[in-house]
Protein backbone atom coordinates (compact mmCIF):
# COMPACT_ATOMS: atom_id res chain seq x y z
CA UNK A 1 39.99 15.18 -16.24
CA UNK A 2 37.80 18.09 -17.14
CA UNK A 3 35.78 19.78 -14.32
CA UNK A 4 32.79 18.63 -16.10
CA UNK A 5 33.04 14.82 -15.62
CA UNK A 6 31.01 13.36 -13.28
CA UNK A 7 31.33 10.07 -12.02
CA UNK A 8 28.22 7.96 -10.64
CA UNK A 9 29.22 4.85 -8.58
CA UNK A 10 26.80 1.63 -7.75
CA UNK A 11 28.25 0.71 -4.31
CA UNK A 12 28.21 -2.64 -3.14
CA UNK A 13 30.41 -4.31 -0.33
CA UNK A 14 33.15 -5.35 -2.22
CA UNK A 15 32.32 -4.64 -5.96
CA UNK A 16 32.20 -0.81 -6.94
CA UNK A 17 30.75 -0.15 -10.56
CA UNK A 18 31.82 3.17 -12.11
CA UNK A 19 30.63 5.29 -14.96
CA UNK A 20 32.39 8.27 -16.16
CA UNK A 21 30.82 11.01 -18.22
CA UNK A 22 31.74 14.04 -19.67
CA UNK A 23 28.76 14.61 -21.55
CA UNK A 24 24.64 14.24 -20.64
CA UNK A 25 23.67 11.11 -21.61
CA UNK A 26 26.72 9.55 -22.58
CA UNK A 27 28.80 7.21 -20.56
CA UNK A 28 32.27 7.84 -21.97
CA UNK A 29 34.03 5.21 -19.81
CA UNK A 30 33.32 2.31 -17.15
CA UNK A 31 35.09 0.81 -14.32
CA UNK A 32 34.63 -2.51 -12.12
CA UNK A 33 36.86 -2.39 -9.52
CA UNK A 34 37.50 -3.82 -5.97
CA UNK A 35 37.29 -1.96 -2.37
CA UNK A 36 41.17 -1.05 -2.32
CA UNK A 37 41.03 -0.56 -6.68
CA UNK A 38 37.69 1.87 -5.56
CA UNK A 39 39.78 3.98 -3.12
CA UNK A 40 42.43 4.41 -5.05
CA UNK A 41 40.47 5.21 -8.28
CA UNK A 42 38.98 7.89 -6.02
CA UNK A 43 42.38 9.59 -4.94
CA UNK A 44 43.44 9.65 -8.43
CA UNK A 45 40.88 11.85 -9.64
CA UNK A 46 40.85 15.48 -9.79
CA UNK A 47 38.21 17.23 -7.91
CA UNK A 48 34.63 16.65 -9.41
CA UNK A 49 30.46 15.35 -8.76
CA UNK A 50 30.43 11.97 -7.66
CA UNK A 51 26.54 10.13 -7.72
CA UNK A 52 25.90 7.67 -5.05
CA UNK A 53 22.69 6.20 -4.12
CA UNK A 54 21.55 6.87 -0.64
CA UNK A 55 22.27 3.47 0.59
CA UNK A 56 24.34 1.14 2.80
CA UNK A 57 27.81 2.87 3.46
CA UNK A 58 26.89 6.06 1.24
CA UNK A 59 27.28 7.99 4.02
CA UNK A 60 30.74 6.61 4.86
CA UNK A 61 31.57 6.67 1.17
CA UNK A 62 30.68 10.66 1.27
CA UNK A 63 32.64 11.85 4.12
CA UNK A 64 35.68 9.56 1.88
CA UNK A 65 34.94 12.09 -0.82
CA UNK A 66 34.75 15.01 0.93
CA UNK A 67 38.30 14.60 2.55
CA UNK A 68 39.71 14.04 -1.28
CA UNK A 69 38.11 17.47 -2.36
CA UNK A 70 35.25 15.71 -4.20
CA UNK A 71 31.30 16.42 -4.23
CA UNK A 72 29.44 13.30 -3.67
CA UNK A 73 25.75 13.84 -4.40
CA UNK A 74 23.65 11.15 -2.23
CA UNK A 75 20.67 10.37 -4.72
CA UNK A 76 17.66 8.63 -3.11
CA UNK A 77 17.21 4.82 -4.79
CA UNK A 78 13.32 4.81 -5.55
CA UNK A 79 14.19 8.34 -7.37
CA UNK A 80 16.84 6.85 -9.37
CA UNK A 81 15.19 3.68 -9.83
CA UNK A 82 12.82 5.49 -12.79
CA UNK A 83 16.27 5.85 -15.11
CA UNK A 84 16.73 2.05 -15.05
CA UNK A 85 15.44 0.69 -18.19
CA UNK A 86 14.67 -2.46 -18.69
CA UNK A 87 16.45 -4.74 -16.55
CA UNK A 88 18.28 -4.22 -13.09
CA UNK A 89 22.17 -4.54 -13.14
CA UNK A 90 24.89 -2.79 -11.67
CA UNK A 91 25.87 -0.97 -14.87
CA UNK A 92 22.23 0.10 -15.59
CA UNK A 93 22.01 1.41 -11.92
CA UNK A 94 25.20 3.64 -13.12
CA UNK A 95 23.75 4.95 -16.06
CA UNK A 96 20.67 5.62 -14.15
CA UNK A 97 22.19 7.74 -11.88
CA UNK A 98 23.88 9.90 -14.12
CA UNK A 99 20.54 10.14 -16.02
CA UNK A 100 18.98 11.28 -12.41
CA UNK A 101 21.29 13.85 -11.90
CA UNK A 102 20.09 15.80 -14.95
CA UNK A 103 16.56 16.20 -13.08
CA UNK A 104 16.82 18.97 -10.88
CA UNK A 105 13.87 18.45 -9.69
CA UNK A 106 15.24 15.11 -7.60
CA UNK A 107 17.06 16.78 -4.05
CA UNK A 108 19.91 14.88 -2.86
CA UNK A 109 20.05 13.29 0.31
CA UNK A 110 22.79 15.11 2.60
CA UNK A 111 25.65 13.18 4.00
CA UNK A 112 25.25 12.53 7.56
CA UNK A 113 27.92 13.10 9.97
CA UNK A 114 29.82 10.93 12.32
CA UNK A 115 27.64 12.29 15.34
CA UNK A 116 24.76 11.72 13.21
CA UNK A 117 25.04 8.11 12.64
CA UNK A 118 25.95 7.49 16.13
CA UNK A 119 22.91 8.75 17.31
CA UNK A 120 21.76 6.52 14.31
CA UNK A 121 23.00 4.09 15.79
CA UNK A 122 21.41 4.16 19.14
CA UNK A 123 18.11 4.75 17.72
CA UNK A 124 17.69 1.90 15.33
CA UNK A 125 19.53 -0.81 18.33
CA UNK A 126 16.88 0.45 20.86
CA UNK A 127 14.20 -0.56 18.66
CA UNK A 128 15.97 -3.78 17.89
CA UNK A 129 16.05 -4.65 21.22
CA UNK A 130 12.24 -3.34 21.95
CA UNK A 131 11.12 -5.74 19.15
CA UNK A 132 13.20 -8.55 20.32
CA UNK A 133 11.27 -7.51 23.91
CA UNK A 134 7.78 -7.32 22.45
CA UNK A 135 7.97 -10.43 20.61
CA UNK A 136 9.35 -12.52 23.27
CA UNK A 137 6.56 -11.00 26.06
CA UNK A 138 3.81 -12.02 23.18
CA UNK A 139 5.30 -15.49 22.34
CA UNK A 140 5.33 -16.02 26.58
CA UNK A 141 1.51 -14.90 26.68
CA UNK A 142 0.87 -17.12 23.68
CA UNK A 143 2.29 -19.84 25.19
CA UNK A 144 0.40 -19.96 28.52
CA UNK A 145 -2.83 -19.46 27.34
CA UNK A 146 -2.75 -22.25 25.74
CA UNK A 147 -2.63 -23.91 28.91
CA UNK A 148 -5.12 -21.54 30.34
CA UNK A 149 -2.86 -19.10 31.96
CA UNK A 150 -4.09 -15.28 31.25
CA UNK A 151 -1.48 -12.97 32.26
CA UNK A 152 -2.83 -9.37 32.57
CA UNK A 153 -2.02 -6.50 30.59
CA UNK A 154 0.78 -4.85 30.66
CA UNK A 155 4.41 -5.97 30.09
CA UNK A 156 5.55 -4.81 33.96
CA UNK A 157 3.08 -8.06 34.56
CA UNK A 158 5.15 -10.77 32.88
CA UNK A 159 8.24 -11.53 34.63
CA UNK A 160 6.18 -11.28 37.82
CA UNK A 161 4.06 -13.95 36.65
CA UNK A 162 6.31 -16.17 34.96
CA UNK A 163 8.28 -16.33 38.48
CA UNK A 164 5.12 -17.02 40.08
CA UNK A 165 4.43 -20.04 37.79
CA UNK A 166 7.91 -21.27 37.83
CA UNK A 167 8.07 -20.98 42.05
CA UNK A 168 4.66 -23.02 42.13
CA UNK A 169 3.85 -24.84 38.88
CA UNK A 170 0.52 -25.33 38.09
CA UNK A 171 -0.81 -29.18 37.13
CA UNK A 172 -1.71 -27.89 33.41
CA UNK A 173 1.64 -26.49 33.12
CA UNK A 174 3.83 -29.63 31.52
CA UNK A 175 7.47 -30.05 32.36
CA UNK A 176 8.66 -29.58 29.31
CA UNK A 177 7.47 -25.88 28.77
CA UNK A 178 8.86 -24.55 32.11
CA UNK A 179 12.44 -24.38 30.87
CA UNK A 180 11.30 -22.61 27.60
CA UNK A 181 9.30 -19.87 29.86
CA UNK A 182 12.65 -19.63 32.40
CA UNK A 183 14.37 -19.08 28.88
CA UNK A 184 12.15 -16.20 27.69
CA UNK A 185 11.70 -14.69 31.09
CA UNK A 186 15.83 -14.31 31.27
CA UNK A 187 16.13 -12.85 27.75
CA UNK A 188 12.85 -10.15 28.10
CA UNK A 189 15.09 -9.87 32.15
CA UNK A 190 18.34 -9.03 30.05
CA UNK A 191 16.89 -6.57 27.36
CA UNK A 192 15.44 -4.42 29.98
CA UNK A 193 18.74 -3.40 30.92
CA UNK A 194 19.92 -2.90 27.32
CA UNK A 195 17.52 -0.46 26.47
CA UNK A 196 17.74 1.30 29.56
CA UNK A 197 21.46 2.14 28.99
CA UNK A 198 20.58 3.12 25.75
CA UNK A 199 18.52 5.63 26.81
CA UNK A 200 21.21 6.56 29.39
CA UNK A 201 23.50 7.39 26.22
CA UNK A 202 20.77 9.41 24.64
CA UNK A 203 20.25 11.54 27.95
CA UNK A 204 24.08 11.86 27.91
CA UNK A 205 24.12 13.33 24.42
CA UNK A 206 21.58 15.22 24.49
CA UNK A 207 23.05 17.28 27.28
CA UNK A 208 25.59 18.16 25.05
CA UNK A 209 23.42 19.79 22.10
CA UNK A 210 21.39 22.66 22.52
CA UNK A 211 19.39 21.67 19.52
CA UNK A 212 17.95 18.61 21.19
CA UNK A 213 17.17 20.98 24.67
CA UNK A 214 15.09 23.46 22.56
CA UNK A 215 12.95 20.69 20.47
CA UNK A 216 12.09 19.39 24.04
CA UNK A 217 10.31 23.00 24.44
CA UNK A 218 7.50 21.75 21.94
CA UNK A 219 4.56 19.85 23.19
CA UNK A 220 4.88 16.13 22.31
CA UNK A 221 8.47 16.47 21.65
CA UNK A 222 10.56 14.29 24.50
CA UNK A 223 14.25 13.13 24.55
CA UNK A 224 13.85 10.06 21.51
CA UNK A 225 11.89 12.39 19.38
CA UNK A 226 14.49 15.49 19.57
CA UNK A 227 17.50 13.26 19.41
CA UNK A 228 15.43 11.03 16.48
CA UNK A 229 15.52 14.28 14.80
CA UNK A 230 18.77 15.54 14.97
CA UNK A 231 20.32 12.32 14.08
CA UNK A 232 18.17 11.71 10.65
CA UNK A 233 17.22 15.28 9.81
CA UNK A 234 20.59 16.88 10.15
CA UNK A 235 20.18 20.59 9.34
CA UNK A 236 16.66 22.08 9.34
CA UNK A 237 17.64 24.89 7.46
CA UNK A 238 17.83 22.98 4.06
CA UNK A 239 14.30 23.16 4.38
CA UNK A 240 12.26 26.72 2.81
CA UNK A 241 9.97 26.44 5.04
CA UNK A 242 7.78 24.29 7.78
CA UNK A 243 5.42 22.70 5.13
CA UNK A 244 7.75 21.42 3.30
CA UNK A 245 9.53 19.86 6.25
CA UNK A 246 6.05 18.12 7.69
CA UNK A 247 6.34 16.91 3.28
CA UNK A 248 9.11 15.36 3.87
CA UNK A 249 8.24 13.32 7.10
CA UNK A 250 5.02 12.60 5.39
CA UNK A 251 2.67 14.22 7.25
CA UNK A 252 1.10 16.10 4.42
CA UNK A 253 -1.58 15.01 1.77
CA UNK A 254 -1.06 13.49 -1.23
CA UNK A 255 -2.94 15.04 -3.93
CA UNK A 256 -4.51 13.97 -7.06
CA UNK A 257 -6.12 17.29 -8.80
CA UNK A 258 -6.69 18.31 -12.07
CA UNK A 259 -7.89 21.68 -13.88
CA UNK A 260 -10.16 23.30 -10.88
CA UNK A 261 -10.86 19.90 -9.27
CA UNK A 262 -8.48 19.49 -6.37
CA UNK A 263 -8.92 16.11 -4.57
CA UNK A 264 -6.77 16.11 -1.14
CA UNK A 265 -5.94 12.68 0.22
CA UNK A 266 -4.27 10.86 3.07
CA UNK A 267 -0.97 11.79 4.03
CA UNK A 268 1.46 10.81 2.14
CA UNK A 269 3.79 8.38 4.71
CA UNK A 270 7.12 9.46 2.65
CA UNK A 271 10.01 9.92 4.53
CA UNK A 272 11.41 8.23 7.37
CA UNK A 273 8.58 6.17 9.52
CA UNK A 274 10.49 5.77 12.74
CA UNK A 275 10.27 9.71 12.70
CA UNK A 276 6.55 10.16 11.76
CA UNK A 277 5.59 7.22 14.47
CA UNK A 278 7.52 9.47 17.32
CA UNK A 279 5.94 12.84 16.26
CA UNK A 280 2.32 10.75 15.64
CA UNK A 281 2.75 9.26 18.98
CA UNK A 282 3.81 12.49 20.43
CA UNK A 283 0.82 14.25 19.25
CA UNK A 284 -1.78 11.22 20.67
CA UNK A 285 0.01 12.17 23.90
CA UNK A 286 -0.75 15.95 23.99
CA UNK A 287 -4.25 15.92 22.39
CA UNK A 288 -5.32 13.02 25.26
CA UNK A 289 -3.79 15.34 28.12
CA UNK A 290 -5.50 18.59 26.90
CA UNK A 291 -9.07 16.82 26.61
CA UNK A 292 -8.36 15.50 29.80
CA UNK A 293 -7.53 18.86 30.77
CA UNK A 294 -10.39 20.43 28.88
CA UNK A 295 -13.14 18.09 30.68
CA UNK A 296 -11.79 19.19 33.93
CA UNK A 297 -12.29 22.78 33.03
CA UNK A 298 -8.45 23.99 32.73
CA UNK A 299 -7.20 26.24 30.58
CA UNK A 300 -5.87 25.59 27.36
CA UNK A 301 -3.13 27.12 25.31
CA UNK A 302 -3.94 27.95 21.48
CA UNK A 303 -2.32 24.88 20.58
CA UNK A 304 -4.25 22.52 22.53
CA UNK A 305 -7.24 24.43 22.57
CA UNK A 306 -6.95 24.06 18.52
CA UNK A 307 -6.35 20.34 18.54
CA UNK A 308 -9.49 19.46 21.15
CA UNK A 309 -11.79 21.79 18.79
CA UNK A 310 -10.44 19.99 15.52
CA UNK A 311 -10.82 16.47 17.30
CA UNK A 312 -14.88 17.57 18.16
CA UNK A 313 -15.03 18.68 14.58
CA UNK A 314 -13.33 15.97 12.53
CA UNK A 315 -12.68 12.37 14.90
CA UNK A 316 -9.41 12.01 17.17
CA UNK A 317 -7.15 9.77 14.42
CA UNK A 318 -7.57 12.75 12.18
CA UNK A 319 -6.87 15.40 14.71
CA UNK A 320 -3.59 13.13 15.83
CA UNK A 321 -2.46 14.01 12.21
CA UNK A 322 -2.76 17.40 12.36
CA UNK A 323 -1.45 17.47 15.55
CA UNK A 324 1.73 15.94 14.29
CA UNK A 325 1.84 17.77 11.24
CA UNK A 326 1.34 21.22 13.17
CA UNK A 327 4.24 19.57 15.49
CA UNK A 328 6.32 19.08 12.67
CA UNK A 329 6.14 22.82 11.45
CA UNK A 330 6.58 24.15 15.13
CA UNK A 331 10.08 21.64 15.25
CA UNK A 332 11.18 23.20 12.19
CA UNK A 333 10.75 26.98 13.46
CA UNK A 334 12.30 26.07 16.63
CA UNK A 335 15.54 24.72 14.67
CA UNK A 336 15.82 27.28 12.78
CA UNK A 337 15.34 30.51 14.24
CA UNK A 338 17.09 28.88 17.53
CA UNK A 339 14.64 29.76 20.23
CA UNK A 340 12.05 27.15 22.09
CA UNK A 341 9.07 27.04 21.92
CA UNK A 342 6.24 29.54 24.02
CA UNK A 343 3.02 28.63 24.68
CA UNK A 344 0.25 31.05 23.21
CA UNK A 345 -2.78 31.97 25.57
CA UNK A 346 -5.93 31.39 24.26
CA UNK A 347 -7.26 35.09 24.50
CA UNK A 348 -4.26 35.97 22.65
């Protein structure tokens, strides 16, 4: 096989469409073959680009490729969804990819490592589990008011309550709902624990990386943010700078200009969102604290000092944007040039 060739696979769980080509814009041969047909298609090749789409098992499929001397090149779907024509099949997906690849303009997604999905991993089942939590706290509330039991705010009020209601039943309560409510208050009772121990695993790991200690320098930046980072960021260096890595979380514009009329929007929201809702979040914490700070006449750093004068200037939801944005650019200067982060005086 000539070095040339490059192969573009639609993966799938047990279904694997290939296209080979040795030429742009021509598919010289195809391929549908099984998961055990797929690997050993792949070990028979000689060393060459491989397209995937940035899906499902990619990842996995990558570090495969890697070990056999390949280059897999981790294209991002909604990119290579624009080279589909007409309608959506496995074979078109193929063809699409290989058409993607000619646009250099379209960056790969890089293949995550082992550590990297782990952390993965932790992330996405501590959310689970908080969602499972939330809902089942809301559908309890839901439940009692309709019998007009308020619970107060607050979920560290819920189990307290439910036990008080279940020791000493009101009349309005009915028989048949107590059960349900000792049902929900044991599953919100055995998620607590969960995520807790999740969070125990984070704490353990990031112990272990320095990265994750010096992101905890910046302001708004606490052990899921750091770790959320690491895991689904990677390497900070692929970035040229720390605009283009607040771009790619989102937190930038989106822009709709023409000629010498330049029309600046909201941000954008590409990228990941469980990222951009930690650094947001993050940066609602910090610019509360420093007008808190500010009204009780303490000094401020230029950071904070910045955000309180931009929130004065331009509302706090649009300040909380810049904050994260500017949060975003400090991350990526911390990762790269390897030092945390020192705060700036105002007189300086």
């Amino acid at each position: 096989m000539k070095k040339s060739t490059t192969i573009s696979v639609d993966l799938a769980k047990s279904v694997f469409e290939i296209a080979v080509s040795d030429h742009p814009g021509r598919v010289r041969e195809r391929h549908r073959l099984s998961r055990a047909g797929f690997q050993r298609f792949l070990a028979q090749q000689q060393p060459t680009t491989v397209l995937l789409e940035a899906c499902g098992s990619a990842h996995h499929w990558g570090r495969e490729l890697q070990s056999l001397g390949h280059r897999p090149l981790l294209l991002p779907p909604h990119e290579v969804r624009r080279y589909v024509r007409r309608n959506k099949t496995d074979r078109a997906d193929a063809k699409g990819m290989l058409e993607a690849y000619r646009n250099e303009d379209i960056q790969p997604v890089p293949v995550k490592t082992t550590g990297q999905q782990a952390l993965m991993a932790l992330h996405r089942t501590r959310s689970a589990w908080l969602a499972t939590r939330t809902a089942r706290i809301n559908l309890a509330r839901g439940l009692l008011r309709e019998f007009g039991v308020a619970i107060p705010l607050g979920p560290h009020n819920v189990l307290p309550r439910i036990a008080a209601l279940l020791a000493d039943p009101p009349d309005e309560l009915p028989a048949p709902v107590r059960p349900l409510l000792e049902a929900l208050a044991a599953e919100i009772h055995d998620l607590e624990p969960r995520i807790r121990s999740v969070e125990l695993q984070l704490r353990t790991l990031a112990r272990d990386t320095a990265t994750v200690g010096r992101l905890m320098t910046i302001p708004g930046v606490g052990l899921l943010t750091a770790t959320a980072l690491v895991a689904f960021v990677g390497n900070a260096s692929r970035f040229h700078s720390g605009r283009r890595f607040a771009s790619y979380l989102g937190l930038t514009p989106k822009e709709h200009s023409s000629a010498l009329r330049r029309r600046l929007g909201a941000i954008s929201k590409c990228g990941d969102t469980y990222l951009r809702t930690l650094l947001t979040h993050g940066a609602r914490a910090v610019l509360r604290a420093a007008v808190v700070s500010a009204g009780h006449g303490k000094p401020l750093d230029r950071l904070r000092a910045w955000a309180v004068q931009l929130q004065h200037k331009r509302g706090h939801n649009k300040a909380t944007i810049a904050l994260a944005n500017k949060l975003a650019r400090i991350a990526w200067a911390v990762w790269v040039h390897d030092e945390p982060f020192r705060e700036v005086p105002t007189t300086a």
